[in-house]
Structures are given as C-alpha cells and as structure tokens.
PDB file of N, CA and C in Angstrom:
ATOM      1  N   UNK A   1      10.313 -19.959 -15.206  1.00  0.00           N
ATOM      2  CA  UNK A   1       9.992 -18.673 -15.783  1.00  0.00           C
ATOM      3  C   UNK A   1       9.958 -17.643 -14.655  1.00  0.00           C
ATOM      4  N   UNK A   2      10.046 -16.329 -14.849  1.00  0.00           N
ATOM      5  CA  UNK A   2      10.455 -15.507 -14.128  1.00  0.00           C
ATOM      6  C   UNK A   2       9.148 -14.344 -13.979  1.00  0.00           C
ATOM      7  N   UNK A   3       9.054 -13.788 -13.574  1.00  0.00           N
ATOM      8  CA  UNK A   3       8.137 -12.347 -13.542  1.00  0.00           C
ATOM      9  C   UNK A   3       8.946 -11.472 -14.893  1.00  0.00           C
ATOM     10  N   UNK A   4       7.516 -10.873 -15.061  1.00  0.00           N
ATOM     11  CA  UNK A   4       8.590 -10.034 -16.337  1.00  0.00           C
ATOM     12  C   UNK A   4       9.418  -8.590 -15.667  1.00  0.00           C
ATOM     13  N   UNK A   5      10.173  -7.746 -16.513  1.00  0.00           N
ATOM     14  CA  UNK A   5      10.417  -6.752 -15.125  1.00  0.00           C
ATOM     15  C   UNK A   5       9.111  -5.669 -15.599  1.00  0.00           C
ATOM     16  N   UNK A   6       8.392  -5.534 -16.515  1.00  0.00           N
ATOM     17  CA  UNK A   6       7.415  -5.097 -16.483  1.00  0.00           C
ATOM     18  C   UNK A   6       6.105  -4.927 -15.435  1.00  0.00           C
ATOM     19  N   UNK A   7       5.795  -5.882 -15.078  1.00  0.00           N
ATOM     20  CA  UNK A   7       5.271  -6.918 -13.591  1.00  0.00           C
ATOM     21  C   UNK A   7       5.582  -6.204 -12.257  1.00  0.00           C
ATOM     22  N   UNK A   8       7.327  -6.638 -12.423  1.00  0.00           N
ATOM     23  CA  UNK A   8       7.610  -6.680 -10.986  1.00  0.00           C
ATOM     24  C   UNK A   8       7.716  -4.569 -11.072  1.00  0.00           C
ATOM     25  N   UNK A   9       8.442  -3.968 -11.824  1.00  0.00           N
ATOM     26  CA  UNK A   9       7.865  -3.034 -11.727  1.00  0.00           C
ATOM     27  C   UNK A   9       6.672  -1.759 -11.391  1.00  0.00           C
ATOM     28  N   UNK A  10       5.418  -2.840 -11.848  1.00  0.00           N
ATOM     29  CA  UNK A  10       4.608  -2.731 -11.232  1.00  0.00           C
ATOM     30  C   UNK A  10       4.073  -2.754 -10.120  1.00  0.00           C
ATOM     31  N   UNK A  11       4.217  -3.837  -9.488  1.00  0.00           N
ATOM     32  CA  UNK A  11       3.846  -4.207  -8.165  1.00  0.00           C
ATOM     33  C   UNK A  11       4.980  -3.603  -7.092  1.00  0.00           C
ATOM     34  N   UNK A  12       5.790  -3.085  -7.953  1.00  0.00           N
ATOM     35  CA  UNK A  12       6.780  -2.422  -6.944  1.00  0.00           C
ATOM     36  C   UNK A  12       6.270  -1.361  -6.511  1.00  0.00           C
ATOM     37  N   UNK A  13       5.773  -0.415  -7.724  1.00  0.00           N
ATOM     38  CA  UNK A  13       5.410   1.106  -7.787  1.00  0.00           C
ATOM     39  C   UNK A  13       3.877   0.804  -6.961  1.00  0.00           C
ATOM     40  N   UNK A  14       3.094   0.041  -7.023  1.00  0.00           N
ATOM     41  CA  UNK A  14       1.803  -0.266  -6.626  1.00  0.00           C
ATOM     42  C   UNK A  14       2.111  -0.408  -4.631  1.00  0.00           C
ATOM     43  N   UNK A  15       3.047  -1.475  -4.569  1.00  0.00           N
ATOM     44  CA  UNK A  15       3.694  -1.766  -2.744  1.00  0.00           C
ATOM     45  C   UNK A  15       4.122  -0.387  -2.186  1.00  0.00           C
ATOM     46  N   UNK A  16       5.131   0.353  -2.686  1.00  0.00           N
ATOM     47  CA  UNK A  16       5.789   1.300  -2.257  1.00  0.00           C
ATOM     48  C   UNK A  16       4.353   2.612  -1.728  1.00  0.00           C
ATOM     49  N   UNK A  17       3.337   2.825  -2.795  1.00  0.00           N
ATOM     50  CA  UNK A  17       2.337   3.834  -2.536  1.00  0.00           C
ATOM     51  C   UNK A  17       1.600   3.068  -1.604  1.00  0.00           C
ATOM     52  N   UNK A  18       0.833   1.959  -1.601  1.00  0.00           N
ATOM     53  CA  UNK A  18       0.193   1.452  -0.931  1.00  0.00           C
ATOM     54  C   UNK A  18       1.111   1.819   0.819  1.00  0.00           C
ATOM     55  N   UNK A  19       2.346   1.111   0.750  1.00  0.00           N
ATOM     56  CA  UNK A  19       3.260   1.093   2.113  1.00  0.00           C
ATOM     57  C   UNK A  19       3.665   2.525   3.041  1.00  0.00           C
ATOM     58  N   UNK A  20       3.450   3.283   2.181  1.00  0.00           N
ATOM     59  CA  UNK A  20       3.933   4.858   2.462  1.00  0.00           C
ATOM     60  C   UNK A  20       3.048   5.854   2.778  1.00  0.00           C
ATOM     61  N   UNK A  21       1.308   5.335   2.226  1.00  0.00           N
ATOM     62  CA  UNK A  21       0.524   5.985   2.982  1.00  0.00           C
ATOM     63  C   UNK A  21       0.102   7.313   2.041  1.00  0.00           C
ATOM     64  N   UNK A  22       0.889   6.784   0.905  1.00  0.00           N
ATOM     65  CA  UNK A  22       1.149   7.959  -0.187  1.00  0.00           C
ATOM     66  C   UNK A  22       0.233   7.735  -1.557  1.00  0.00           C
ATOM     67  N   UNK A  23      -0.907   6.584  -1.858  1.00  0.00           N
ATOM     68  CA  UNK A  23      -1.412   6.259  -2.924  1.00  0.00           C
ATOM     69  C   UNK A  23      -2.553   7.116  -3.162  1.00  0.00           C
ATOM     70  N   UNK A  24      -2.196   8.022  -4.403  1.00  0.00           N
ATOM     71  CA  UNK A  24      -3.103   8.825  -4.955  1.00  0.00           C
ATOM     72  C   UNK A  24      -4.585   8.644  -5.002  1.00  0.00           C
ATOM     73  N   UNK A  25      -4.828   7.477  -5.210  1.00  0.00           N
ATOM     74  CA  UNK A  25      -6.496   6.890  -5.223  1.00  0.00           C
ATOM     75  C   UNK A  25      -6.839   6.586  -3.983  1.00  0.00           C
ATOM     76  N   UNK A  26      -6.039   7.321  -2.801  1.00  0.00           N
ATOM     77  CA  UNK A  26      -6.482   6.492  -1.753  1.00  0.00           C
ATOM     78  C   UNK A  26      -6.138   8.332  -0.501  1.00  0.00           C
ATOM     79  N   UNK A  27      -6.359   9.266  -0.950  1.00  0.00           N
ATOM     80  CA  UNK A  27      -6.081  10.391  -0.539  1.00  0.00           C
ATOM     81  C   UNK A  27      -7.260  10.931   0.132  1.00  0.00           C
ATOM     82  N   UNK A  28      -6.730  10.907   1.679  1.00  0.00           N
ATOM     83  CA  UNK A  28      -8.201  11.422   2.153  1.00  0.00           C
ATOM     84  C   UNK A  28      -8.376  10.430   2.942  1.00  0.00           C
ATOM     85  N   UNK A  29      -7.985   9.223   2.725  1.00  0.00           N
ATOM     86  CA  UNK A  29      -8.108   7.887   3.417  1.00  0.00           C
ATOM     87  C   UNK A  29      -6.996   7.246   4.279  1.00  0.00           C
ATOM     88  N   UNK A  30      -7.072   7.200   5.958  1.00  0.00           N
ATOM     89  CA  UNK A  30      -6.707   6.793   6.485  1.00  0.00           C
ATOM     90  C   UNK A  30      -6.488   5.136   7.046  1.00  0.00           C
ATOM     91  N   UNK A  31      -5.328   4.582   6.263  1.00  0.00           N
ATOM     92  CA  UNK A  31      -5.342   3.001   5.660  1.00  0.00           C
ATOM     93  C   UNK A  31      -3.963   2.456   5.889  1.00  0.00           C
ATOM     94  N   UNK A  32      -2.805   3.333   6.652  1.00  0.00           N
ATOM     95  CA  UNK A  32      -1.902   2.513   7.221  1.00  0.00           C
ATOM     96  C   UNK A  32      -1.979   1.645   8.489  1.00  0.00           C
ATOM     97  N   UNK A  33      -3.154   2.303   9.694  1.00  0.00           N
ATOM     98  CA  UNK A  33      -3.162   1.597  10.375  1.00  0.00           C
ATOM     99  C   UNK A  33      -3.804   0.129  10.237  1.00  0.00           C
ATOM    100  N   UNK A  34      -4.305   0.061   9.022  1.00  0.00           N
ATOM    101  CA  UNK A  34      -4.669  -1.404   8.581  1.00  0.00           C
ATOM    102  C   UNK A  34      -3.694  -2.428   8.528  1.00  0.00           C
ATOM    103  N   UNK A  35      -2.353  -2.065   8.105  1.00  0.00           N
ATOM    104  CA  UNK A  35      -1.155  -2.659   7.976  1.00  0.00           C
ATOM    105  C   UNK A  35      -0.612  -3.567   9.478  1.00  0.00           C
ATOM    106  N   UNK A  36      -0.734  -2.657  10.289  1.00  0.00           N
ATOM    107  CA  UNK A  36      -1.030  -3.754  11.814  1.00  0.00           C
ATOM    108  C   UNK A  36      -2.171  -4.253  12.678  1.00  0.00           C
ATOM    109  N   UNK A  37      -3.196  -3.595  12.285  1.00  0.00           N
ATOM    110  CA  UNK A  37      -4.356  -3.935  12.762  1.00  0.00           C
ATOM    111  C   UNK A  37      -5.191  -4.702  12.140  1.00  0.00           C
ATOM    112  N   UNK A  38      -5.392  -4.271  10.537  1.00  0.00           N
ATOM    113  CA  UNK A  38      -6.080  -5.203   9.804  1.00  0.00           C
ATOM    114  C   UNK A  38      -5.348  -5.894   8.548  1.00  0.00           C
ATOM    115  N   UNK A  39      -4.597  -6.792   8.849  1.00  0.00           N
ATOM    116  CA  UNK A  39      -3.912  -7.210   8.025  1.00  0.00           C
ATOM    117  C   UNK A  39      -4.629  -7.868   6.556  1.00  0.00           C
ATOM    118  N   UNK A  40      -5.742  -8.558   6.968  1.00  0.00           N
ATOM    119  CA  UNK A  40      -6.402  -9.138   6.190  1.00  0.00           C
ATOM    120  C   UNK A  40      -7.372  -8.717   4.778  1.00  0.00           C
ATOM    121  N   UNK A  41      -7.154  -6.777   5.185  1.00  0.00           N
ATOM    122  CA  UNK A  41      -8.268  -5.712   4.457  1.00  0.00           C
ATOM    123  C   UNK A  41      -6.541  -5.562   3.461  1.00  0.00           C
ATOM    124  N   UNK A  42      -5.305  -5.617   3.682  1.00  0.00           N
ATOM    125  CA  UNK A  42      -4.348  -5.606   3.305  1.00  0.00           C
ATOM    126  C   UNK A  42      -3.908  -6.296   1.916  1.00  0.00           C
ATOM    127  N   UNK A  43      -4.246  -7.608   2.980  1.00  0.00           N
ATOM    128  CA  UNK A  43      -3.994  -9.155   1.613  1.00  0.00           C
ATOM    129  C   UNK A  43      -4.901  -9.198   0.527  1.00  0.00           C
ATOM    130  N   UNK A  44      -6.343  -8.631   1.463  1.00  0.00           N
ATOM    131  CA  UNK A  44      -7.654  -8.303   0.452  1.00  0.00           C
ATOM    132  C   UNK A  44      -6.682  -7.895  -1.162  1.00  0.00           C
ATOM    133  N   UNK A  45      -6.156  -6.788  -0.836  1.00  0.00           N
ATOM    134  CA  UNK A  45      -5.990  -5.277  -1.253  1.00  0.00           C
ATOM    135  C   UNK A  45      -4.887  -5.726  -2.724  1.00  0.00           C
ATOM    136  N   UNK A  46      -4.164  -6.629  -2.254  1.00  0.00           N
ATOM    137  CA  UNK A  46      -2.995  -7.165  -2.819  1.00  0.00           C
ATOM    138  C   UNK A  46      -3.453  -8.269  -3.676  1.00  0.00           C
ATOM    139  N   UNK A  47      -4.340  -9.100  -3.154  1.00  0.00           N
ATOM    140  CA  UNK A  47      -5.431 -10.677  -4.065  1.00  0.00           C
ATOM    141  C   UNK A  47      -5.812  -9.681  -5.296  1.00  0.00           C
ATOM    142  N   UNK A  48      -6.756  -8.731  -5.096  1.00  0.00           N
ATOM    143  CA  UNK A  48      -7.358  -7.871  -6.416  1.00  0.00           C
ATOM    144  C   UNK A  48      -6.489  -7.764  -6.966  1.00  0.00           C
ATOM    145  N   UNK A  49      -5.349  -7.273  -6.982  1.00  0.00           N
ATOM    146  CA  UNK A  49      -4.294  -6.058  -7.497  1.00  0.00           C
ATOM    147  C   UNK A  49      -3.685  -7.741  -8.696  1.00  0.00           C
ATOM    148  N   UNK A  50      -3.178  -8.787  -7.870  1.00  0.00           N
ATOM    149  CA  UNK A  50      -2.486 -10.127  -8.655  1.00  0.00           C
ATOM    150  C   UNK A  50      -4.010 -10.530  -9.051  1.00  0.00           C
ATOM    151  N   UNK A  51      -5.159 -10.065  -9.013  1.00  0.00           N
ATOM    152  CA  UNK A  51      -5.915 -11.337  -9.806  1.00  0.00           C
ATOM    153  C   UNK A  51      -6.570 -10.497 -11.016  1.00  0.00           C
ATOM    154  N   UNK A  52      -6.625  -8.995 -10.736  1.00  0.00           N
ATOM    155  CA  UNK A  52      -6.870  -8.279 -11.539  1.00  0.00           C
ATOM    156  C   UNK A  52      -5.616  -8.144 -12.652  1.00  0.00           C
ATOM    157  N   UNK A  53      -4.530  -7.680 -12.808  1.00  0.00           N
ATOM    158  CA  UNK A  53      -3.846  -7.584 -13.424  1.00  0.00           C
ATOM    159  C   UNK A  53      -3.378  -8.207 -14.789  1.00  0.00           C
ATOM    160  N   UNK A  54      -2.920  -7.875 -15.924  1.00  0.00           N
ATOM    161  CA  UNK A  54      -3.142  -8.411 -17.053  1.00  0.00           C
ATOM    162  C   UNK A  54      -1.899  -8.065 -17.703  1.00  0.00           C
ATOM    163  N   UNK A  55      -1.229  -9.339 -18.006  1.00  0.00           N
ATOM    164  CA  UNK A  55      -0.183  -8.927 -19.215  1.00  0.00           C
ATOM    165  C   UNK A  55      -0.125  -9.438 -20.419  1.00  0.00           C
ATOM    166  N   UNK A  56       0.676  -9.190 -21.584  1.00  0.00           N
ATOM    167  CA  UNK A  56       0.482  -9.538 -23.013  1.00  0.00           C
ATOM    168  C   UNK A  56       1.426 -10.904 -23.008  1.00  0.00           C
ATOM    169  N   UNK A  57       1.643 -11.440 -24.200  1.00  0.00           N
ATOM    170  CA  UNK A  57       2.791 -12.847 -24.625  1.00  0.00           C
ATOM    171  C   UNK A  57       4.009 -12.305 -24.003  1.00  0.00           C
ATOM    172  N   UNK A  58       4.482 -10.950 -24.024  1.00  0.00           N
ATOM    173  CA  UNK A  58       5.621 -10.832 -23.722  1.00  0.00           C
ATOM    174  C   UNK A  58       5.695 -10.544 -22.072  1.00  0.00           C
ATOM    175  N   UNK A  59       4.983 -10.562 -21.455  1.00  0.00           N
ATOM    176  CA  UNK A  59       5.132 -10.018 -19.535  1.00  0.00           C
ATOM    177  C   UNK A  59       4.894  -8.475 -19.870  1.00  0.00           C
ATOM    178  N   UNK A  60       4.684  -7.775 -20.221  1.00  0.00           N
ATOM    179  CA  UNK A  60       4.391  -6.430 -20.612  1.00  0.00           C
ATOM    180  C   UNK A  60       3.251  -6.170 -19.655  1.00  0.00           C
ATOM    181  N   UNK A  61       2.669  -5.347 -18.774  1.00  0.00           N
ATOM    182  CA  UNK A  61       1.676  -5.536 -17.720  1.00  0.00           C
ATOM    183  C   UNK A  61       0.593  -4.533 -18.525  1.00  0.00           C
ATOM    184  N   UNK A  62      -0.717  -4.760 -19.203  1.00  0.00           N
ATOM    185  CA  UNK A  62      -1.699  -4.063 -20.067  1.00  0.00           C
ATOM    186  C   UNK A  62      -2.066  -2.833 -19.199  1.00  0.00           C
ATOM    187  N   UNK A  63      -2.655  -2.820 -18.027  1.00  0.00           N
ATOM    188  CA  UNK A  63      -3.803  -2.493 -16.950  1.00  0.00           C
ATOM    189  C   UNK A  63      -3.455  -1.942 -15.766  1.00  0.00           C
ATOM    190  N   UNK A  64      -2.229  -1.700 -15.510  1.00  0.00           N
ATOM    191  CA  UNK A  64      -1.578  -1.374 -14.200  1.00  0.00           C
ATOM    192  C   UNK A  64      -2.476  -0.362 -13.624  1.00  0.00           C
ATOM    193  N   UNK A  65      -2.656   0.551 -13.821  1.00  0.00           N
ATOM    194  CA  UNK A  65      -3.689   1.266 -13.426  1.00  0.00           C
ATOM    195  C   UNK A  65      -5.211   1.347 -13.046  1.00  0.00           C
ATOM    196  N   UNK A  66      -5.559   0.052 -13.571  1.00  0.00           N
ATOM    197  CA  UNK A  66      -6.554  -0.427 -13.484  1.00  0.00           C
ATOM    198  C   UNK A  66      -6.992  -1.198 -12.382  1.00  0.00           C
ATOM    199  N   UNK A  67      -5.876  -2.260 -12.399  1.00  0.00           N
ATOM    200  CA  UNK A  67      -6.185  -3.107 -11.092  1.00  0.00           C
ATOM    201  C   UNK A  67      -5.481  -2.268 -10.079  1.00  0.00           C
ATOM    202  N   UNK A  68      -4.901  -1.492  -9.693  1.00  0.00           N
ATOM    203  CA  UNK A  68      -4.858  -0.452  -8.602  1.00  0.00           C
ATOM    204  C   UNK A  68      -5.939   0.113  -8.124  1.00  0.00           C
ATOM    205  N   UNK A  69      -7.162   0.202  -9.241  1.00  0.00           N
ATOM    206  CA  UNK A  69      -8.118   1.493  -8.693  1.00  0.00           C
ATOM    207  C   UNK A  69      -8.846  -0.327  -8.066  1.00  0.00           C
ATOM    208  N   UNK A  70      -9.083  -1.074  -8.638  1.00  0.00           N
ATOM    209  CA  UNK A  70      -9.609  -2.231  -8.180  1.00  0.00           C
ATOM    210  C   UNK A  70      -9.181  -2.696  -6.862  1.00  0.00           C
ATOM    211  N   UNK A  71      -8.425  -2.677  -6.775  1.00  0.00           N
ATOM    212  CA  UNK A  71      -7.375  -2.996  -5.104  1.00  0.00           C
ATOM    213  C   UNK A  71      -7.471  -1.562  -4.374  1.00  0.00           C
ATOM    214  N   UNK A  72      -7.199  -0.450  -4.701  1.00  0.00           N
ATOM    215  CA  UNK A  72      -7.295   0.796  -3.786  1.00  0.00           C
ATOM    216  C   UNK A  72      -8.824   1.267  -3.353  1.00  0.00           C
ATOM    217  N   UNK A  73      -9.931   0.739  -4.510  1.00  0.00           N
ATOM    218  CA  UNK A  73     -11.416   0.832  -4.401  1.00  0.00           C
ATOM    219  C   UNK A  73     -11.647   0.051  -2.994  1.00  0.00           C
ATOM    220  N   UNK A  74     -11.174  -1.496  -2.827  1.00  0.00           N
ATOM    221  CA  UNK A  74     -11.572  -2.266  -1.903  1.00  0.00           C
ATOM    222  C   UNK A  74     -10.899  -1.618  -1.011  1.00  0.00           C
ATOM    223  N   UNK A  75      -9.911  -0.906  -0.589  1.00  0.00           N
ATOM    224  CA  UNK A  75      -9.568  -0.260   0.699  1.00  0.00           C
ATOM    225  C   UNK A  75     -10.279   0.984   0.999  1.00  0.00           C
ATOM    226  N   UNK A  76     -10.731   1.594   0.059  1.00  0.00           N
ATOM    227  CA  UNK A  76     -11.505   2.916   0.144  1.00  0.00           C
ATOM    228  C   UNK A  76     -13.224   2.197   0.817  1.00  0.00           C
ATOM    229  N   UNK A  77     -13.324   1.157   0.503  1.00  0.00           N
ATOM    230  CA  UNK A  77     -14.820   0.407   0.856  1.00  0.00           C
ATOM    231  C   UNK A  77     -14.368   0.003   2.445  1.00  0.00           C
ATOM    232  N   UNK A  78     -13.708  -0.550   2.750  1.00  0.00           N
ATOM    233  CA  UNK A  78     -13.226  -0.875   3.809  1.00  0.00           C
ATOM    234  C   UNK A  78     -12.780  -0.136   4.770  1.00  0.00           C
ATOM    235  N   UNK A  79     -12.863   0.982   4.592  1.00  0.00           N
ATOM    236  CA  UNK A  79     -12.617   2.165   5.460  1.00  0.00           C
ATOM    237  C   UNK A  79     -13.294   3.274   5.642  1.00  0.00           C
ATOM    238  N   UNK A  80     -14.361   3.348   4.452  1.00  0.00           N
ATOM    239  CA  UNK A  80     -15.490   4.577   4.567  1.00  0.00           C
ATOM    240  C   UNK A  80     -16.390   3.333   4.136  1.00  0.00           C
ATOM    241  N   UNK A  81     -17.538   2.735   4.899  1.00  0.00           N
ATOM    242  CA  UNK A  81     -18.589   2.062   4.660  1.00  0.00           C
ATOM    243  C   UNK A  81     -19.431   2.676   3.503  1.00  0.00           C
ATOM    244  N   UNK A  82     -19.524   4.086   2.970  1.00  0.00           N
ATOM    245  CA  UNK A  82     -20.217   4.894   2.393  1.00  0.00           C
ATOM    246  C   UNK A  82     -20.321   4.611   1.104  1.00  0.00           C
ATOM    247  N   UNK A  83     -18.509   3.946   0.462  1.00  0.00           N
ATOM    248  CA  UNK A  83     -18.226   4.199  -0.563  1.00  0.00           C
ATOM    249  C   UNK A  83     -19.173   3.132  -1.148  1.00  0.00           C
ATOM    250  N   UNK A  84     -19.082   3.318  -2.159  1.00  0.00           N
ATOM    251  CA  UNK A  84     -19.633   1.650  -3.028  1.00  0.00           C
ATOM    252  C   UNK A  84     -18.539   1.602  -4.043  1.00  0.00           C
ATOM    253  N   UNK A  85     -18.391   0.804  -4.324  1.00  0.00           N
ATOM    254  CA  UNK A  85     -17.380  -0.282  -5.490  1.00  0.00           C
ATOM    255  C   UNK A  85     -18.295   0.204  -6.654  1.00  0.00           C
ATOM    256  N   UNK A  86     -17.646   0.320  -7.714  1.00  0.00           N
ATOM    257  CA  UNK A  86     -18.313  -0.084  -9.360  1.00  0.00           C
ATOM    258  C   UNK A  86     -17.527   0.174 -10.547  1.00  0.00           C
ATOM    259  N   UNK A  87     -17.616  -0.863 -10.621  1.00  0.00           N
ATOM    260  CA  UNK A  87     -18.742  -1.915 -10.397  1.00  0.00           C
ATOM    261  C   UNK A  87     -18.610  -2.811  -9.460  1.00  0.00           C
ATOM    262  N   UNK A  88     -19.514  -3.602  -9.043  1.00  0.00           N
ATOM    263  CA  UNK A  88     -19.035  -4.155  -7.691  1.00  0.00           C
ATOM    264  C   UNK A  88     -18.213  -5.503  -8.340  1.00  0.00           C
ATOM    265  N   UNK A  89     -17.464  -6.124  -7.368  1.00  0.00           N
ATOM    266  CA  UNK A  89     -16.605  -7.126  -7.725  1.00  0.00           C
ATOM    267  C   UNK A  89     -17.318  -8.095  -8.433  1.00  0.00           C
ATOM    268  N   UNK A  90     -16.498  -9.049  -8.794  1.00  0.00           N
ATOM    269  CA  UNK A  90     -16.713 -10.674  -9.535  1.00  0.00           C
ATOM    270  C   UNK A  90     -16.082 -11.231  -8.754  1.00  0.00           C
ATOM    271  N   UNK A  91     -16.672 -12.598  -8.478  1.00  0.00           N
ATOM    272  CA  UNK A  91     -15.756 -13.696  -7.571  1.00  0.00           C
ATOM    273  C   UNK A  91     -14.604 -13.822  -7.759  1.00  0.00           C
ATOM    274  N   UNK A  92     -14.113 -13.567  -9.029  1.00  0.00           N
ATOM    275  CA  UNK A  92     -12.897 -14.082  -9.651  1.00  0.00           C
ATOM    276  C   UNK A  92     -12.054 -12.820  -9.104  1.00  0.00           C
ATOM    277  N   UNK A  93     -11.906 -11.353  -8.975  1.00  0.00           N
ATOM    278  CA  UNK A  93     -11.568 -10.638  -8.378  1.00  0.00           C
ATOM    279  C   UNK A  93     -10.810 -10.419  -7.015  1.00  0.00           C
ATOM    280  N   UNK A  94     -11.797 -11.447  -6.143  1.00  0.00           N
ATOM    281  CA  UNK A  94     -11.676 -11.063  -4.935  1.00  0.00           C
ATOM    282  C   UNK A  94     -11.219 -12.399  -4.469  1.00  0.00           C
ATOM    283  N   UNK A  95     -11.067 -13.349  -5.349  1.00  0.00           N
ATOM    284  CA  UNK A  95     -10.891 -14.536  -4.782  1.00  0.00           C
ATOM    285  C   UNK A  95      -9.220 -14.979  -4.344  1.00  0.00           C
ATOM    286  N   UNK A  96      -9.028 -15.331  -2.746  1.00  0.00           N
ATOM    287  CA  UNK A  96      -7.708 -15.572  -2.301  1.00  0.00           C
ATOM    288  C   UNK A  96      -7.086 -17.003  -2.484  1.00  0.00           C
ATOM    289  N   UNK A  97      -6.132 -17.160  -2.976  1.00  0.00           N
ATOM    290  CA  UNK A  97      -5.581 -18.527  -3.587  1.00  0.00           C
ATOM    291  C   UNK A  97      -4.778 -18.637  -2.403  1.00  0.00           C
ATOM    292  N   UNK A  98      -4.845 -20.304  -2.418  1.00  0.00           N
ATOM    293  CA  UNK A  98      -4.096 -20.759  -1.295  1.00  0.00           C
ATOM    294  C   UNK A  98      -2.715 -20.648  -1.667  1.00  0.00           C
ATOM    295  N   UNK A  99      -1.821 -20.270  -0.125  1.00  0.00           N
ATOM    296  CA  UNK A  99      -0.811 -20.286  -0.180  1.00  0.00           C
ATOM    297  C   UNK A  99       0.115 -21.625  -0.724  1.00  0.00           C
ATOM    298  N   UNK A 100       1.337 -21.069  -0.787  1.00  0.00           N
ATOM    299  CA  UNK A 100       2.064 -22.238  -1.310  1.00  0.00           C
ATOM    300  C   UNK A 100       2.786 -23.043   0.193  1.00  0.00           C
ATOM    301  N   UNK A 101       3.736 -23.955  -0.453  1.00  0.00           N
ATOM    302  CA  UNK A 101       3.840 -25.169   1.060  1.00  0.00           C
ATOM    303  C   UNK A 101       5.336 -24.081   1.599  1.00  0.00           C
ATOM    304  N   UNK A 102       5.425 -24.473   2.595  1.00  0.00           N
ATOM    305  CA  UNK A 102       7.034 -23.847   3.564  1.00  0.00           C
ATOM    306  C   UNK A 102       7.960 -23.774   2.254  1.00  0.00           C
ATOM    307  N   UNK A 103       7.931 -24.719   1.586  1.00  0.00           N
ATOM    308  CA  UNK A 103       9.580 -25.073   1.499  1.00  0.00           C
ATOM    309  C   UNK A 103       9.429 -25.067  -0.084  1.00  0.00           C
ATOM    310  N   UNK A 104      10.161 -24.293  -0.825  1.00  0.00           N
ATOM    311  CA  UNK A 104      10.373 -24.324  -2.374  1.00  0.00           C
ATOM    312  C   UNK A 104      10.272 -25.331  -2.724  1.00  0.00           C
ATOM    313  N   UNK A 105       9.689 -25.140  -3.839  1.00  0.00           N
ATOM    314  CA  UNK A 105      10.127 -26.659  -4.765  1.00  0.00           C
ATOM    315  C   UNK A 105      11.174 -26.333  -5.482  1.00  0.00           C
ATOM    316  N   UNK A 106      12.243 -25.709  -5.319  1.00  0.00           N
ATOM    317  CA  UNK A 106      13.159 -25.911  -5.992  1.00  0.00           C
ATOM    318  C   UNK A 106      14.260 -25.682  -4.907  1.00  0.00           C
TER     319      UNK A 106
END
C-alpha cells in the first residue's frame, strides 16, 4: 500500500514551510538554525506532525492543520522557553518510533 497523495501532499506542503524558514505558525521564530544544530528539536517536530495526523478509509488527510500547529507548537516551545503548549502533549504525541532496518524489505 502506498501513501495516499492526499498525505504525501501534505507532508510536502508541511516540509517545504518548515525547510524554508517560511511556516506561518512559526513567524517571529528563529528555527532554521535547528536544522544543523539541533537536529533532534527537528525529528521532535516531524514525530508530532506523523503521529498526530489523521486520515479517513480513503487516505484523505482529516487534520492537516492541526497536527502542524502540534509540531510547529513544539518548535515554538523549544525555542522561546516562555511559550507553553495547550494543551500540553500526550505520550502518544510525542512518542518516537524506532527506525526501520538498512535494507528494504522489499
């Protein structure tokens, strides 16, 4: 099975703002140099965005906007100590799944 292009659409339009320094929810906030320095406030950023996200039977993506402010919130926390989250996360949110092995299984 494939990503739907609904999905990958998404996460396209979501990478490209995030990568460019250009994400509306994130204006005011200085968060590219995280990209080489803090890679890990990055992956953070990207775990929310795939664990938050929600699509219907058909790959149709419900929430796109949603899990953005969820993923762009944790970079806005991570860069102004001030901010607060809210609501604040759920484990299930923030939680990073292990990578997969080198080599495809297919």
């Amino acid at each position: 099975m494939k990503l739907s292009n609904s999905f990958s659409g998404a996460l396209r339009t979501f990478a490209y703002f995030m990568a460019s320094g250009t994400h509306y929810q994130l204006e005011g906030i200085n968060y590219l140099d995280l990209y080489g320095e803090e890679p890990s406030a990055i992956e953070q950023a990207f775990a929310i965005y795939a664990n938050v996200i929600e699509l219907d039977e058909d790959g149709n993506v419900l929430n796109a906007k949603y899990a953005e402010k969820r993923a762009t919130d944790y970079i806005r926390s991570y860069c102004d100590p001030t901010f607060e989250v809210n609501p604040p996360y759920q484990n299930w949110e923030i939680e990073l799944h292990g990578p997969l092995p080198i080599k495809d299984l297919i």
